[in-house]
Protein backbone atom coordinates (compact mmCIF):
# COMPACT_ATOMS: atom_id res chain seq x y z
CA UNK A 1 -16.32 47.87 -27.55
CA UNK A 2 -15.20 50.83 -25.28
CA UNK A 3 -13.02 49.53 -22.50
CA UNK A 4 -14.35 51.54 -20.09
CA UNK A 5 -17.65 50.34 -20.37
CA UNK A 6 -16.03 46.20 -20.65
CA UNK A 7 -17.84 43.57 -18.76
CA UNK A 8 -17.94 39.93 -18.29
CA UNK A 9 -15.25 37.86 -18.44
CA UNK A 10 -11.50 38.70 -20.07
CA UNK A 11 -9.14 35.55 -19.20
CA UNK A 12 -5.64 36.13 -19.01
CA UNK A 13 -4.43 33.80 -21.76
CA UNK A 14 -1.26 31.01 -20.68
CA UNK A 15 1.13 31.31 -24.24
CA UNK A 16 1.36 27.62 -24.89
CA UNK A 17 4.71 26.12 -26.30
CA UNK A 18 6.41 22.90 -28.05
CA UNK A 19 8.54 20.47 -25.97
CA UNK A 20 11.26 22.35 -27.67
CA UNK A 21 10.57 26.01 -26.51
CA UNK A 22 8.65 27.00 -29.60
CA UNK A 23 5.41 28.72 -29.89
CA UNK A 24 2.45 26.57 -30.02
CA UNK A 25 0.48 28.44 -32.60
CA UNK A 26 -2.30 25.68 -32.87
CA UNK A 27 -2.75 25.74 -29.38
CA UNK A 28 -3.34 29.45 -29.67
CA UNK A 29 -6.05 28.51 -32.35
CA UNK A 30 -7.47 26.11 -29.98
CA UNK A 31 -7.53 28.42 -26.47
CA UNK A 32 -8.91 31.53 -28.66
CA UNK A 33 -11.67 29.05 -30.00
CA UNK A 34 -12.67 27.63 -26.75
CA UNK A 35 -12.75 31.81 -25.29
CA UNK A 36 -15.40 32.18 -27.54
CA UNK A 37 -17.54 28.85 -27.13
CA UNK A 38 -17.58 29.08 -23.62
CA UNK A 39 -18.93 33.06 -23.84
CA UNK A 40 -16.02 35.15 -23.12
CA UNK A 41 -15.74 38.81 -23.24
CA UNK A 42 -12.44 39.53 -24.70
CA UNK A 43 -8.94 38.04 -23.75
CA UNK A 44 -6.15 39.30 -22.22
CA UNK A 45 -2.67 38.23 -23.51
CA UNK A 46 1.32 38.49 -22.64
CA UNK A 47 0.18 39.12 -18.53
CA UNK A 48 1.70 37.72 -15.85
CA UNK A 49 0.89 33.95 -16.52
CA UNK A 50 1.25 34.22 -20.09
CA UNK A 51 5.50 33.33 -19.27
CA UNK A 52 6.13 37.49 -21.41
CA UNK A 53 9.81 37.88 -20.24
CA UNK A 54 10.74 34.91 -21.98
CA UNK A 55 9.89 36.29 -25.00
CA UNK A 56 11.29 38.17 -27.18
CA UNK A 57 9.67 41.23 -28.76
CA UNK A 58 9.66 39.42 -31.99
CA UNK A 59 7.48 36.60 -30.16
CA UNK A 60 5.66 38.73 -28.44
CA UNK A 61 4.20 40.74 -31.35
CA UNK A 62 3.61 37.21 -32.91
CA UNK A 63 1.31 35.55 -30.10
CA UNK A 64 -0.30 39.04 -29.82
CA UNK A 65 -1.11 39.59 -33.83
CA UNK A 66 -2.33 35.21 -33.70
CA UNK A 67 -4.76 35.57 -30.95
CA UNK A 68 -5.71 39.20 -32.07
CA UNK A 69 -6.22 37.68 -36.02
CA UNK A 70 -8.03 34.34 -34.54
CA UNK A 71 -10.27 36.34 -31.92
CA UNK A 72 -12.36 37.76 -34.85
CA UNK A 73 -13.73 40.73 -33.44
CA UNK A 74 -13.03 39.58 -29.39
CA UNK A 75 -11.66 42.61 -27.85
CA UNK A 76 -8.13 41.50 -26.76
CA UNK A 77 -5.88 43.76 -24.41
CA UNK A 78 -2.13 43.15 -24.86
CA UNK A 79 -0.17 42.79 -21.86
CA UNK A 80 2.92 45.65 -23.19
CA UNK A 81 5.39 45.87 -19.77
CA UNK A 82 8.63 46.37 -19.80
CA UNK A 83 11.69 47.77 -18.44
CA UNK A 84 12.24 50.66 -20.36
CA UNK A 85 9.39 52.57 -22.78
CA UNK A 86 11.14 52.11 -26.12
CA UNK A 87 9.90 48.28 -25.98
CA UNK A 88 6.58 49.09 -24.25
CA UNK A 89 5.96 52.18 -27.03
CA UNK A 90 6.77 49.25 -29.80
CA UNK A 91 4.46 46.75 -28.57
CA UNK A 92 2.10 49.05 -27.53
CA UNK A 93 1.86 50.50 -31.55
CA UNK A 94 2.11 47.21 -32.94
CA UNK A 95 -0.36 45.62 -31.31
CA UNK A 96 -3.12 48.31 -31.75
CA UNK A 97 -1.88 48.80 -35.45
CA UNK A 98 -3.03 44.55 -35.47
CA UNK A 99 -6.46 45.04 -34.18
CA UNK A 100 -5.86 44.94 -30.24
CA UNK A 101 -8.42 47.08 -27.69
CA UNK A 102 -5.90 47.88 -25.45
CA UNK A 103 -3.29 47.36 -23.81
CA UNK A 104 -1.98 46.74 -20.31
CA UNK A 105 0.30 48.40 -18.16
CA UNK A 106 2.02 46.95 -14.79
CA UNK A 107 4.59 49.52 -12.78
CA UNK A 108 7.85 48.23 -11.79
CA UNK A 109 8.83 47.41 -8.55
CA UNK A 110 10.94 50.20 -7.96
CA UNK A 111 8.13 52.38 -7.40
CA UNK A 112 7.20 53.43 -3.72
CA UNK A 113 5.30 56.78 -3.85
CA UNK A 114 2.16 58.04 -4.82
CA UNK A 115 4.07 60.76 -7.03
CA UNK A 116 6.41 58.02 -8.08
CA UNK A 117 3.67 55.92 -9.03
CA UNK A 118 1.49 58.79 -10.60
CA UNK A 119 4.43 60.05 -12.55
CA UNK A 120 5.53 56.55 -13.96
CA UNK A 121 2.18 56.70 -15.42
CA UNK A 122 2.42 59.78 -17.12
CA UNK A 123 5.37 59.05 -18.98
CA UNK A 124 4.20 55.30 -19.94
CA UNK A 125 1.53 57.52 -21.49
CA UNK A 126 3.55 60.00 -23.41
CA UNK A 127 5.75 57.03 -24.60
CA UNK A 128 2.54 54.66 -26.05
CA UNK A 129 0.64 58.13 -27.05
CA UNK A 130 -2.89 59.38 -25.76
CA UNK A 131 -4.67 57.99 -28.28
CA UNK A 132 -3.81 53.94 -26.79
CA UNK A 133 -6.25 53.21 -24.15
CA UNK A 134 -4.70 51.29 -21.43
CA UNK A 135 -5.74 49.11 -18.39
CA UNK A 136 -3.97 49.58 -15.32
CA UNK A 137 -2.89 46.81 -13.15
CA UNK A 138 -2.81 46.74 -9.65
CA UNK A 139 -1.25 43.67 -8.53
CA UNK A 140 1.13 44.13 -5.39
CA UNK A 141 1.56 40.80 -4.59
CA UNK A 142 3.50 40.53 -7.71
CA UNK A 143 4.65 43.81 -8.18
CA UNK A 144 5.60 44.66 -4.65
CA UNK A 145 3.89 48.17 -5.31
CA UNK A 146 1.33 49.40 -3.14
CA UNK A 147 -1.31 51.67 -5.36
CA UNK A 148 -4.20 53.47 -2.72
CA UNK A 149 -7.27 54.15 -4.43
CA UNK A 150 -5.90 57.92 -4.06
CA UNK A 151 -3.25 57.29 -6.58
CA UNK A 152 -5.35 54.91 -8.80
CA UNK A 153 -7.91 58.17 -8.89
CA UNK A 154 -4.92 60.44 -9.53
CA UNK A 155 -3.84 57.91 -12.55
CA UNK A 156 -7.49 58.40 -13.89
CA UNK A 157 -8.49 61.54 -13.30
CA UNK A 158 -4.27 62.56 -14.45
CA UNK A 159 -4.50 59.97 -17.67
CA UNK A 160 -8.06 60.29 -20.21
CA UNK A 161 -6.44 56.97 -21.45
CA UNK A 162 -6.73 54.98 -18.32
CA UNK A 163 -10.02 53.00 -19.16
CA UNK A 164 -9.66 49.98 -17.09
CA UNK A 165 -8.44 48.54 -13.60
CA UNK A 166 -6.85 45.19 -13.31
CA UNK A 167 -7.70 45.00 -10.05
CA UNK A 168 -5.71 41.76 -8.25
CA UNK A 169 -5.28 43.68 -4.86
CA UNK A 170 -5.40 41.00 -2.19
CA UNK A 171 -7.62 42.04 0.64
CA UNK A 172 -9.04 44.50 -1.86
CA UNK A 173 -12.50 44.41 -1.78
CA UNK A 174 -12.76 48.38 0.37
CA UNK A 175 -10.99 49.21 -2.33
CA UNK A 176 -13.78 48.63 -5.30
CA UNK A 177 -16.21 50.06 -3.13
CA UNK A 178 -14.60 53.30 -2.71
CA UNK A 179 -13.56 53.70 -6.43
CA UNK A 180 -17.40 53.38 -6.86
CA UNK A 181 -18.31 55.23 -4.71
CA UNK A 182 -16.33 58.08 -6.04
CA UNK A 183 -17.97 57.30 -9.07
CA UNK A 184 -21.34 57.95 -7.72
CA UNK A 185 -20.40 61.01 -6.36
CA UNK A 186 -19.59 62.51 -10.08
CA UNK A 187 -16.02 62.88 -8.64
CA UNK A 188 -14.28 60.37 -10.62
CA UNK A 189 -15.12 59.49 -14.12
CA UNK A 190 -16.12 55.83 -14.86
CA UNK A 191 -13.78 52.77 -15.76
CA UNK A 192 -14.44 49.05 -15.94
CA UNK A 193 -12.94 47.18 -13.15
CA UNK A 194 -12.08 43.64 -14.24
CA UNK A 195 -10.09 41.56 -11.58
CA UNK A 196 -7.74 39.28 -11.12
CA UNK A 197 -5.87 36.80 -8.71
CA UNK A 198 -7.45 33.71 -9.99
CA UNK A 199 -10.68 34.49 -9.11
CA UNK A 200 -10.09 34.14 -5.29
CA UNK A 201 -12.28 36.84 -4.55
CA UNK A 202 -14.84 37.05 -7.79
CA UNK A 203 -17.95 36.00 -5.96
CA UNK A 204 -17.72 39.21 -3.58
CA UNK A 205 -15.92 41.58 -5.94
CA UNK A 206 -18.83 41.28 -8.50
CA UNK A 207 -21.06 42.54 -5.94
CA UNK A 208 -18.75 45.49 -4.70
CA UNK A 209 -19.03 46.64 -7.91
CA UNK A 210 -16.78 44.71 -10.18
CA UNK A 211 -17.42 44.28 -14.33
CA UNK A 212 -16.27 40.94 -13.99
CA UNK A 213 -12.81 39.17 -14.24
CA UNK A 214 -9.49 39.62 -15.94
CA UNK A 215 -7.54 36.06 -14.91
CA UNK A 216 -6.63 33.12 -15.55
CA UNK A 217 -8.31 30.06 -13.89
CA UNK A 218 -8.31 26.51 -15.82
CA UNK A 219 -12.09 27.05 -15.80
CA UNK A 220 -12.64 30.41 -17.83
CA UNK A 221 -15.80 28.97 -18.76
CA UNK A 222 -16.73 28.45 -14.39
CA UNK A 223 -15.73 32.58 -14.45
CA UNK A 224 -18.05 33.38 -17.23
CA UNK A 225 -21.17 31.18 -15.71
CA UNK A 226 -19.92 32.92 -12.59
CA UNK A 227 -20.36 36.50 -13.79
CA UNK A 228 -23.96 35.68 -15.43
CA UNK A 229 -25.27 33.97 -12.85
CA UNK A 230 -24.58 37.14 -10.72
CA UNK A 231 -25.83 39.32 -13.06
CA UNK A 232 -28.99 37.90 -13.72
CA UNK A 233 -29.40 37.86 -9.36
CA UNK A 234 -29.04 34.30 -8.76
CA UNK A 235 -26.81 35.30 -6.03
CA UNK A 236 -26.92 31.93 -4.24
CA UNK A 237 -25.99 29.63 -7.31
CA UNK A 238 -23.37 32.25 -8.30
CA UNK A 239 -21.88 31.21 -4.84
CA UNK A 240 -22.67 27.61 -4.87
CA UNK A 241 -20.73 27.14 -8.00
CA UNK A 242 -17.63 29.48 -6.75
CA UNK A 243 -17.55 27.43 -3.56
CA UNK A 244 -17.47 23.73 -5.31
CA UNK A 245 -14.18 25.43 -7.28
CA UNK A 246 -12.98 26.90 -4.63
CA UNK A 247 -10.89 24.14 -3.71
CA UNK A 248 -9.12 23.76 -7.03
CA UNK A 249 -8.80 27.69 -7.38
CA UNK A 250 -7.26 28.03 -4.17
CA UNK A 251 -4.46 24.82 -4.98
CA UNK A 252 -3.89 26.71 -8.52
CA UNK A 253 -2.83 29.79 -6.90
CA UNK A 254 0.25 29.04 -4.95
CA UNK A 255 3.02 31.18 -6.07
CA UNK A 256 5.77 30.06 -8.41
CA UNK A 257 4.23 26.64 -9.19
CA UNK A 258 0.51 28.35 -10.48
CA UNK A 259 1.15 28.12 -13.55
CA UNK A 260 2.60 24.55 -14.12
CA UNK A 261 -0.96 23.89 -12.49
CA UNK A 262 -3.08 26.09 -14.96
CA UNK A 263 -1.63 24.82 -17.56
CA UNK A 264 -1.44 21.05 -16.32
CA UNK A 265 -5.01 21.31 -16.05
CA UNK A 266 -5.80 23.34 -19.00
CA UNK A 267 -3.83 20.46 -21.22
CA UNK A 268 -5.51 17.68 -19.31
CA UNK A 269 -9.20 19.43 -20.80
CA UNK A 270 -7.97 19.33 -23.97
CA UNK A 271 -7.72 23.39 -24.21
CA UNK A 272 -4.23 23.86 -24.61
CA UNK A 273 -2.04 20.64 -26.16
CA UNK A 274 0.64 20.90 -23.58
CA UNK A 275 1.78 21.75 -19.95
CA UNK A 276 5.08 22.95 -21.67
CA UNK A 277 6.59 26.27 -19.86
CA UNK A 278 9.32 27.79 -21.37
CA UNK A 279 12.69 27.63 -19.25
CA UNK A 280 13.70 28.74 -16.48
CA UNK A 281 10.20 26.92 -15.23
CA UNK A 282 9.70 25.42 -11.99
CA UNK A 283 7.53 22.06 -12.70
CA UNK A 284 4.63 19.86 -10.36
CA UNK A 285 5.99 17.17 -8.69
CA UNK A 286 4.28 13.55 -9.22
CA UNK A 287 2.62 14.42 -5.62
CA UNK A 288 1.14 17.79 -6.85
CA UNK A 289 -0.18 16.10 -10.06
CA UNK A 290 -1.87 13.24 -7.53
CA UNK A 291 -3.63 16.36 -5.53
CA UNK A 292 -4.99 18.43 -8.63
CA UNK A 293 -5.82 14.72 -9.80
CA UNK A 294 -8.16 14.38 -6.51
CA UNK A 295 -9.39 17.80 -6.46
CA UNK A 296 -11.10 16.81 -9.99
CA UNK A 297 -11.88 13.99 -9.35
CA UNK A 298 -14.11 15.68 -6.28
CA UNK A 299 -14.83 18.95 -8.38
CA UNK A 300 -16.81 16.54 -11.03
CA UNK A 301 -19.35 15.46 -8.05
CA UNK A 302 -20.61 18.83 -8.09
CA UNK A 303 -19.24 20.08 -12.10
CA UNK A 304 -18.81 17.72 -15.03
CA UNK A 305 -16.88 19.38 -16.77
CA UNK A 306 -14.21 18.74 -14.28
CA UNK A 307 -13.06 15.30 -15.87
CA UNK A 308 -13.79 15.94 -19.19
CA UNK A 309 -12.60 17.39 -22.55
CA UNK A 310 -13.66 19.70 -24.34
CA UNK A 311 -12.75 18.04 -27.88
């Protein structure tokens, strides 16, 4: 598969772990398993949620070359930030020499400017090579950096590499219209547009123009029926289903305890074997556990899958 031309449904996959800090591998088996049962695209490792600063780069080649080895053929896009471009250059070769698509890039915080932004880019390019396609993030919620679609045309237009948007922009829905529209214009060149933050916004962003998603939900498999049921024009179920998860989605994306949800609910289906984060990790509470508790427990009126397991 060409990047640029990905569709459907990439989820951003949690890196599971032991009680004692070390790498679950059979959980990786497990997740990349249950990716492809449920109808997944591709996968998307080492982002945000998948805990990649508290890994080494040994680890982080690991997880990459498991779910890259037990994907068979999945496109995966490895997640390759970093502080300085020695380490992104290493992962970045590494992981493509394994079998990966891609790879994604996130800019640091530091960056305020267009130019600053544009020329980060550059150089993350001349330090992977020309020949790595790459997905660009846009996530300023995170990242505290504020990309216009100017400077995410500039990054295109400036970069042949740039195949991909991870678009997690939060309102960003003008913003996937005018990259389109661009597009239709035959001024800008065409890459997918995959997005992110949870799937808050997925039932509007597919129809601004959006090839689907790139996150992380506990339901992957409610993003990929999603995504279908859009495609095939069943606008109206696409939404009915969005809105019954809604609930849960919204709970699962408060910021610094997200992922102790994702992955509290993720273990409770059976995907993953354990909530586990690696330290320094900020845990639910016994009330938080009671809420995501009810929020199933409602979710299953309308979704079975909601109390059940998938083994």
């Amino acid at each position: 598969m060409s990047l640029n031309t990905a569709k459907g449904v990439f989820p951003i996959a949690p890196t599971p772990f032991l009680d004692n800090g070390a790498i679950d591998f059979a959980s990786i088996d497990k997740m990349t398993d249950f990716y492809r049962k449920v109808g997944s695209d591709g996968m998307t490792v080492l982002g945000v949620m998948g805990e990649a600063p508290k890994l080494d780069g040994a680890e982080a080649l690991e997880i990459a070359k498991r779910f890259i080895k037990r994907g068979e053929g999945l496109p995966v896009i490895v997640g390759v930030s970093a502080p300085g471009f020695a380490a992104m250059r290493a992962l970045a070769r590494a992981s493509m020499d394994a079998g990966a698509a891609g790879v994604m890039i996130a800019p640091p915080n530091t960056l305020r400017t267009d130019d600053q932004i544009a020329n980060y880019y550059r150089q993350a390019v001349e330090a992977i090579g020309e020949d790595v396609p790459f997905c660009l993030q846009d996530f300023p919620l995170t990242f505290s950096v504020v990309m216009t679609p100017g400077v995410i045309r500039r990054i295109i237009t400036e970069n042949p590499s740039c195949v991909m948007v991870k678009h997690e922009d939060w309102p960003g829905l003008e913003k996937i219209s005018q990259i389109r529209k661009w597009e239709a214009e035959g001024v800008l060149r065409h890459v997918s547009i995959l997005c992110g933050n949870g799937g808050l916004f997925l039932d509007f962003e597919v129809e601004r123009g959006s090839n689907g998603a790139m996150t992380g939900y506990a339901f992957p498999d409610m993003l990929v029926d999603l995504v279908r049921l859009q495609a095939e024009g069943k606008r109206d179920e696409a939404h009915d289903l969005f809105d019954a998860h809604l609930p849960l989605l919204r709970y699962e994306q408060q910021p610094v305890v997200g992922l102790a949800i994702r992955k509290y609910v993720m273990a409770r289906r059976g995907i993953i074997a354990s909530d586990v984060q690696r330290k320094p990790a900020v845990p639910m509470s016994a009330k938080a556990k009671e809420e995501v508790e009810y929020l199933l427990k409602r979710l299953a009126k309308y979704d079975s899958r909601a109390l059940g397991r998938i083994d």
